[in-house]
C-alpha atoms as a PDB file:
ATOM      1  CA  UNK A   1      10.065 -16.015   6.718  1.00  0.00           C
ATOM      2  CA  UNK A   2      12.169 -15.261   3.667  1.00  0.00           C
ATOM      3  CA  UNK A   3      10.707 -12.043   2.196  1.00  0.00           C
ATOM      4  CA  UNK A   4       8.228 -12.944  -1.112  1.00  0.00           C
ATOM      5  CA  UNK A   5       8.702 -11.920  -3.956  1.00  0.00           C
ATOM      6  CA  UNK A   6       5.908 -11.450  -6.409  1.00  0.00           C
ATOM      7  CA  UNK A   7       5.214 -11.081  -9.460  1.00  0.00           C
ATOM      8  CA  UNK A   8       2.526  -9.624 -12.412  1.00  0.00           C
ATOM      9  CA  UNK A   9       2.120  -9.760 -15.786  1.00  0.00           C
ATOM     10  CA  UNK A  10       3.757  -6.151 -15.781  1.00  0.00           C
ATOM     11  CA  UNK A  11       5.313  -5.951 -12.346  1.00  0.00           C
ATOM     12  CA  UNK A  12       7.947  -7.223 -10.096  1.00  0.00           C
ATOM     13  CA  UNK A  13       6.830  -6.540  -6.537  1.00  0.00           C
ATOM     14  CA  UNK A  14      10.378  -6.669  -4.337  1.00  0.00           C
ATOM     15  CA  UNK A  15      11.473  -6.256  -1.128  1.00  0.00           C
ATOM     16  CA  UNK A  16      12.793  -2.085  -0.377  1.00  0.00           C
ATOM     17  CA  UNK A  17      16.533  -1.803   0.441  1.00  0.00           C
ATOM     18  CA  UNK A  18      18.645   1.037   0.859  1.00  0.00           C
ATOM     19  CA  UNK A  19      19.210   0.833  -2.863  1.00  0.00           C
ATOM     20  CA  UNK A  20      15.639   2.115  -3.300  1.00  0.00           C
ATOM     21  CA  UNK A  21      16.198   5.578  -1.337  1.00  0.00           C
ATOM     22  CA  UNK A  22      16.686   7.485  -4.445  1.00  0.00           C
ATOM     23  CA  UNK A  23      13.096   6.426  -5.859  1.00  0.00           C
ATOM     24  CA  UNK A  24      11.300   6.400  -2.869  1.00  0.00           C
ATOM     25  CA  UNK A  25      12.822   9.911  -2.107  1.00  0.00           C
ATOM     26  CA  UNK A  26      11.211  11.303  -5.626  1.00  0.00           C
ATOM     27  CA  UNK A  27       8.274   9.554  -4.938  1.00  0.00           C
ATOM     28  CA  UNK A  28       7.498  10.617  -1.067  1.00  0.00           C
ATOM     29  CA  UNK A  29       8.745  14.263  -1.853  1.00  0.00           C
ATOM     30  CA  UNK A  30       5.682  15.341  -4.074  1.00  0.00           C
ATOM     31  CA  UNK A  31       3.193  16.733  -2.145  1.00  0.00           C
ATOM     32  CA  UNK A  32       0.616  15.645  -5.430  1.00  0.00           C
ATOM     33  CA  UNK A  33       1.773  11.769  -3.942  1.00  0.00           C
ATOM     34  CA  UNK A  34       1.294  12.493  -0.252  1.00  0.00           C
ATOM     35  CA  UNK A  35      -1.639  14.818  -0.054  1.00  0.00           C
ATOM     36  CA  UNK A  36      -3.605  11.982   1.194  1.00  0.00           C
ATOM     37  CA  UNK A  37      -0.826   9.662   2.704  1.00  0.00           C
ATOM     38  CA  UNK A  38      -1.310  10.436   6.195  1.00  0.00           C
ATOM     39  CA  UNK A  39       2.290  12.079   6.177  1.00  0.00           C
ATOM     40  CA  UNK A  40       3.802  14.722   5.511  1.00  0.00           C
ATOM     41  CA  UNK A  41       6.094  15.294   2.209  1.00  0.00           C
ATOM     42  CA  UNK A  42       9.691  13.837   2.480  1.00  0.00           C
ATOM     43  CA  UNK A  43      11.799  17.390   2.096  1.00  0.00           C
ATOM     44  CA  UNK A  44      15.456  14.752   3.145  1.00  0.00           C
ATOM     45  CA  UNK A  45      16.610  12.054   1.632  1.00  0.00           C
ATOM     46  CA  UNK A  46      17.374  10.552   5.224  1.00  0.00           C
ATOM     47  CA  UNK A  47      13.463  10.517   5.759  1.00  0.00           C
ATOM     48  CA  UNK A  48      13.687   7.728   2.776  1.00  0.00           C
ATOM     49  CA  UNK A  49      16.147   5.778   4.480  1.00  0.00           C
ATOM     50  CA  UNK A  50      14.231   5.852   7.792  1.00  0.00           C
ATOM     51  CA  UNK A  51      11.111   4.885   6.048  1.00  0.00           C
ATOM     52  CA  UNK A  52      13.372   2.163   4.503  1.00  0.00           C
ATOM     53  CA  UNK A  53      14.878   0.749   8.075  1.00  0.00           C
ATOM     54  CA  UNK A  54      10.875   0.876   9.407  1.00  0.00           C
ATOM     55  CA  UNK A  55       9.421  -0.895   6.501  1.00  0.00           C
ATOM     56  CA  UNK A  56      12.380  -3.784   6.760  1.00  0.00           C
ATOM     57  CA  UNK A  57      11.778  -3.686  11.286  1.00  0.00           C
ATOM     58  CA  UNK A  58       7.985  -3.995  10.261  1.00  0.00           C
ATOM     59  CA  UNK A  59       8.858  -7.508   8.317  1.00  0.00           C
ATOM     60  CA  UNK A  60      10.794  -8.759  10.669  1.00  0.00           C
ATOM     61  CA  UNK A  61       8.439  -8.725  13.569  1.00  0.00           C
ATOM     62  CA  UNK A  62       5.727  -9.814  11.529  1.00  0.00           C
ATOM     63  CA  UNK A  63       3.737  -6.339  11.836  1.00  0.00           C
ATOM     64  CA  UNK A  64       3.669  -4.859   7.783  1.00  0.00           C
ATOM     65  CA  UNK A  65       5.098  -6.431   4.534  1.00  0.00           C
ATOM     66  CA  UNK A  66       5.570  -3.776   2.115  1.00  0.00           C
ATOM     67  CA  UNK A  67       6.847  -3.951  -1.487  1.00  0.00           C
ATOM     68  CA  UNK A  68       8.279  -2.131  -4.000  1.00  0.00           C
ATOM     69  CA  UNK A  69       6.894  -1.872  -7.272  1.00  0.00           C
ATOM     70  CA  UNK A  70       9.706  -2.305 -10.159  1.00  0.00           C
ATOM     71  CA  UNK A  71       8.351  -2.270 -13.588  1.00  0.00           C
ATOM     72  CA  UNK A  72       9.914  -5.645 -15.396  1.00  0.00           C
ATOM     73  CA  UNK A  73      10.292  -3.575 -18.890  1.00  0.00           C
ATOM     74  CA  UNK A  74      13.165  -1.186 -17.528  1.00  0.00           C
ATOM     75  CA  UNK A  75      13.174  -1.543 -13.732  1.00  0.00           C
ATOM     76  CA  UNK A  76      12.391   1.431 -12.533  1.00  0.00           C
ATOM     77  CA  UNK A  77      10.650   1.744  -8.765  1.00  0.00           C
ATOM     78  CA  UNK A  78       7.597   3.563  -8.985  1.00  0.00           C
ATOM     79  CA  UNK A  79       5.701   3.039  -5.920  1.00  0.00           C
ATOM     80  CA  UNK A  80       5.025   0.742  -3.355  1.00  0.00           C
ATOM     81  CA  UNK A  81       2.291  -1.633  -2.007  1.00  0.00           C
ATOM     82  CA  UNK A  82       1.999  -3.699   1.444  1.00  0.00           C
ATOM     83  CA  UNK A  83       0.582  -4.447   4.467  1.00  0.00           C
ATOM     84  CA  UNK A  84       0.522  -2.356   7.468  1.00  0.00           C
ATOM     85  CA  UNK A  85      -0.827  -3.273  10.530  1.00  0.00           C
ATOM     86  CA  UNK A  86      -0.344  -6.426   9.888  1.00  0.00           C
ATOM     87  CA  UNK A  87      -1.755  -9.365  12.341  1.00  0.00           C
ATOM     88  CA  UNK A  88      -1.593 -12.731  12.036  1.00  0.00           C
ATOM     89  CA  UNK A  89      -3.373 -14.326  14.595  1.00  0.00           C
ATOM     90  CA  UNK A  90      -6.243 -11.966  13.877  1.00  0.00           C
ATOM     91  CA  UNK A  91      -5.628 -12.892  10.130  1.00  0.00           C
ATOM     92  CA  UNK A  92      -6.165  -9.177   9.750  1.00  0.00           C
ATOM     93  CA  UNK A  93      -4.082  -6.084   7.468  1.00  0.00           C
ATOM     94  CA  UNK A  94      -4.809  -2.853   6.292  1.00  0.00           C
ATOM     95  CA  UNK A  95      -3.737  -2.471   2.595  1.00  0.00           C
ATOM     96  CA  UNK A  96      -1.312   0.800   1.260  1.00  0.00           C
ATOM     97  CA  UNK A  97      -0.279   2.318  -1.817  1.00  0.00           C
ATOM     98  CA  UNK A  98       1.463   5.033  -3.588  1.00  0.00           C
ATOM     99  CA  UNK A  99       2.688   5.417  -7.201  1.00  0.00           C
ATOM    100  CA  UNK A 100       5.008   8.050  -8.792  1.00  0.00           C
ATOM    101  CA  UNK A 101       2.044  10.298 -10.430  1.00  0.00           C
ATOM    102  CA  UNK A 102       3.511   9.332 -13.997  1.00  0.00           C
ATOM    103  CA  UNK A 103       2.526   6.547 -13.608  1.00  0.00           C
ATOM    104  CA  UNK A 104      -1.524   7.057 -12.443  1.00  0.00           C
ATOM    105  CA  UNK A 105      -4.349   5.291 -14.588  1.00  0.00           C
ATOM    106  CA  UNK A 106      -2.255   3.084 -15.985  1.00  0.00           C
ATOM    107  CA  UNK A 107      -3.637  -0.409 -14.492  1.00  0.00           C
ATOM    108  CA  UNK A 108      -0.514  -0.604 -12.059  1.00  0.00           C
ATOM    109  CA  UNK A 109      -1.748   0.216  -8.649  1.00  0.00           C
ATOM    110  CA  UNK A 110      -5.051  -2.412  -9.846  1.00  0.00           C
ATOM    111  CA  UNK A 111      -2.375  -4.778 -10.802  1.00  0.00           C
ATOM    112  CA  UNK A 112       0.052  -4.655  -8.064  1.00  0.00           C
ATOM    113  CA  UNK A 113      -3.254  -4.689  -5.350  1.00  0.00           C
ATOM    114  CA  UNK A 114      -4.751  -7.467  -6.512  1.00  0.00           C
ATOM    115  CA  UNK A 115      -1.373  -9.309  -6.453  1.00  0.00           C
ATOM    116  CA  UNK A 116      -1.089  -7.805  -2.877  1.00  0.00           C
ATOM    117  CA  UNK A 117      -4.568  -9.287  -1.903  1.00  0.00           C
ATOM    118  CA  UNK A 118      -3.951 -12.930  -3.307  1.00  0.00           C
ATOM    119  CA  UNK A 119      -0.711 -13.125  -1.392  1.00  0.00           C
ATOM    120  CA  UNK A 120      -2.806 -12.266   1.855  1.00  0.00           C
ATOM    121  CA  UNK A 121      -5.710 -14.139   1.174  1.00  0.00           C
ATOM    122  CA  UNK A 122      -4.374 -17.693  -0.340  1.00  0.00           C
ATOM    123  CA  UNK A 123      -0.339 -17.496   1.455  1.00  0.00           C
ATOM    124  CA  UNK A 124      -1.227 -16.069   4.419  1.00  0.00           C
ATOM    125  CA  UNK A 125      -4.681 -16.706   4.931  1.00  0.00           C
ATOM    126  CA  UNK A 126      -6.037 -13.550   5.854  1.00  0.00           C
ATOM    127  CA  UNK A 127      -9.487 -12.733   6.696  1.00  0.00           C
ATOM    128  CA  UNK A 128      -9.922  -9.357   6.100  1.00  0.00           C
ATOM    129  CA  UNK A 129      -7.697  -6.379   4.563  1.00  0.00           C
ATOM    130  CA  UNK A 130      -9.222  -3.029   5.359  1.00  0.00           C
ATOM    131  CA  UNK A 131      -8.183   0.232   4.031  1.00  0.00           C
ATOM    132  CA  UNK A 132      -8.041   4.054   5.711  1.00  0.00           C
ATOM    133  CA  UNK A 133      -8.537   6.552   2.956  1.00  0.00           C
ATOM    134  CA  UNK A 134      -9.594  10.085   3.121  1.00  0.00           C
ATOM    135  CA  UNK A 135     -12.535  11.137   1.318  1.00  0.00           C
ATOM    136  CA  UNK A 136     -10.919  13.374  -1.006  1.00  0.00           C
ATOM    137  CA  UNK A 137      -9.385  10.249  -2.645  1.00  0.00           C
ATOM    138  CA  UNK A 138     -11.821   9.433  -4.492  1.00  0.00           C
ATOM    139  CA  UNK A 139      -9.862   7.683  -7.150  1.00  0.00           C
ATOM    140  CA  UNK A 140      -8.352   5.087  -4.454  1.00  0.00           C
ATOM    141  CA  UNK A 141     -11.858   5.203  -2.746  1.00  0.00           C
ATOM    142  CA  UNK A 142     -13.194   3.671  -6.985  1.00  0.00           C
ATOM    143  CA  UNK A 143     -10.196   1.655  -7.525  1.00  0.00           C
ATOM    144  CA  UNK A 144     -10.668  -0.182  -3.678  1.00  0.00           C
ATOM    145  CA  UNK A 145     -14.826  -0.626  -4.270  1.00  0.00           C
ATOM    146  CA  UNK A 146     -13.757  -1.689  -7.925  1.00  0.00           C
ATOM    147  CA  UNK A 147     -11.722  -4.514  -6.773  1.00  0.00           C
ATOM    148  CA  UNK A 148     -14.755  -5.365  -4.330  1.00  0.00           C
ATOM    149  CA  UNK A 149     -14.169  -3.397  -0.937  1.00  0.00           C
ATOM    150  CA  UNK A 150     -16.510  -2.048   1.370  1.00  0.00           C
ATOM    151  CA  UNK A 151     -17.192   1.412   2.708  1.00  0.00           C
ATOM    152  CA  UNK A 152     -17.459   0.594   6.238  1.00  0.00           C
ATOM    153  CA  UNK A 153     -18.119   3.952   7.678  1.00  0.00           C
ATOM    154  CA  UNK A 154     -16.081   7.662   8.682  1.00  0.00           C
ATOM    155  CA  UNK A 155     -13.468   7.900  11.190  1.00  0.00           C
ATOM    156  CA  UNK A 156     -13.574  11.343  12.500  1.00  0.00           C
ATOM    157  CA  UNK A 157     -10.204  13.347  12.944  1.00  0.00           C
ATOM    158  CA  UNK A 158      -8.271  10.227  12.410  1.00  0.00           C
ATOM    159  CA  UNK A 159      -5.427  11.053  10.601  1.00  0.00           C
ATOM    160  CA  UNK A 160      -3.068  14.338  11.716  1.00  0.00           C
ATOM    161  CA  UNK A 161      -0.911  15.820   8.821  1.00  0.00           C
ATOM    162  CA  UNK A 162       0.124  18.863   8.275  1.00  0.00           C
ATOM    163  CA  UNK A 163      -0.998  20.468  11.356  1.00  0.00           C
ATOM    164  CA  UNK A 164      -4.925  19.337  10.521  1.00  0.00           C
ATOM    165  CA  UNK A 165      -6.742  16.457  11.624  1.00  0.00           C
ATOM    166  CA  UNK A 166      -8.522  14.095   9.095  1.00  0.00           C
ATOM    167  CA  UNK A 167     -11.673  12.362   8.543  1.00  0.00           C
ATOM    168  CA  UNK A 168     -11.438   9.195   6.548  1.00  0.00           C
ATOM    169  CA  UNK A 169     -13.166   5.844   5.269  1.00  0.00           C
ATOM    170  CA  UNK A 170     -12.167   2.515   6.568  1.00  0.00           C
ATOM    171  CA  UNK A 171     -13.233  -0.131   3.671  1.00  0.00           C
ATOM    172  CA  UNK A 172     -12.673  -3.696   4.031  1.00  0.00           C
ATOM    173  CA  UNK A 173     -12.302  -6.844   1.986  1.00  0.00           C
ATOM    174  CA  UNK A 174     -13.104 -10.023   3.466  1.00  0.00           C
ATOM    175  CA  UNK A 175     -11.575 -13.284   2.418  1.00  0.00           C
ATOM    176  CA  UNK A 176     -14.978 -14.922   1.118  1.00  0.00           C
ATOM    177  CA  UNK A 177     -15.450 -12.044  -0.729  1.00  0.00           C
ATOM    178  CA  UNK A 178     -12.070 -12.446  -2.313  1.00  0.00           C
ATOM    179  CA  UNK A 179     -12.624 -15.504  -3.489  1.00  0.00           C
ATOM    180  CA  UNK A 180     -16.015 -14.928  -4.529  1.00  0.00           C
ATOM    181  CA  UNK A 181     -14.561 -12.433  -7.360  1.00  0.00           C
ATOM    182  CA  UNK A 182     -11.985 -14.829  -8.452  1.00  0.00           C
ATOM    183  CA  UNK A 183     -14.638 -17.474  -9.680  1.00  0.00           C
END
């Protein structure tokens, strides 16, 4: 599969290449950005270029499609979107997102998501895309349930960063439900 590109009103969503490190780098590095990432703050630009060469072995073995998001008025990167844990035969994903915190409430992450979900719903026919976000997010817990996820329930200790384990929500989307908002 050739990698897709998409595209919003606003938005180019595009495939991350070595080319990106710089942004990704700025992004990653702010601990504001990655409090609730389930990783620890980038503090070397290699940790970028890792990311990078994992993101492009996720694609190619069909486990994650992740995106960057370029804004079409100047091009800049300012976050990323995709698909991790990605499995086609169980037409199943779990969604994930980060912005550059200049750009928060600004309709982006909305934008780019719901471009992210019609991808997997209508090209590659998933069923369900769940998400894993801790609790403390509430403003990516409001903009999930806004675009018509479910809470599911808590996963205890889940997530380990920064020498803590972390509860968090798994919400879900189901395909039906998808298309139900569309209408």
């Amino acid at each position: 599969m050739t990698f897709p590109i998409l595209e919003t009103k606003r938005l180019k969503l595009i495939e991350i290449t070595h080319q990106h490190v710089d942004p990704l780098y700025e992004i990653l590095s702010l601990e504001e950005v990655t409090q609730f990432y389930g990783t620890n703050r980038f503090t070397l630009q290699v940790e970028a270029s890792r990311l990078i060469d994992m993101i492009h072995k996720n694609f190619l073995e069909n486990r994650g499609i992740r995106w960057g998001i370029k804004l079409k008025e100047n091009q800049r990167i300012i976050g990323t979107v995709g698909l991790n844990a990605l499995h086609l035969k169980n037409k199943r994903a779990e969604i994930g997102y980060e912005l550059h915190p200049s750009f928060w409430r600004t309709g982006y992450a909305t934008e780019a998501i719901k471009e992210v979900l019609r991808f997997s719903f209508d090209q590659l026919d998933l069923y369900r895309v769940g998400a894993v976000v801790y609790p403390e997010n509430e403003a990516s817990i409001n903009l999930l349930m806004k675009l018509g996820f479910t809470k599911e329930g808590l996963l205890r200790g889940y997530i380990h960063q920064n020498e803590q384990f972390h509860d968090t929500y798994v919400l879900s989307l189901l395909q039906l439900e998808w298309g139900k908002s569309q209408e």
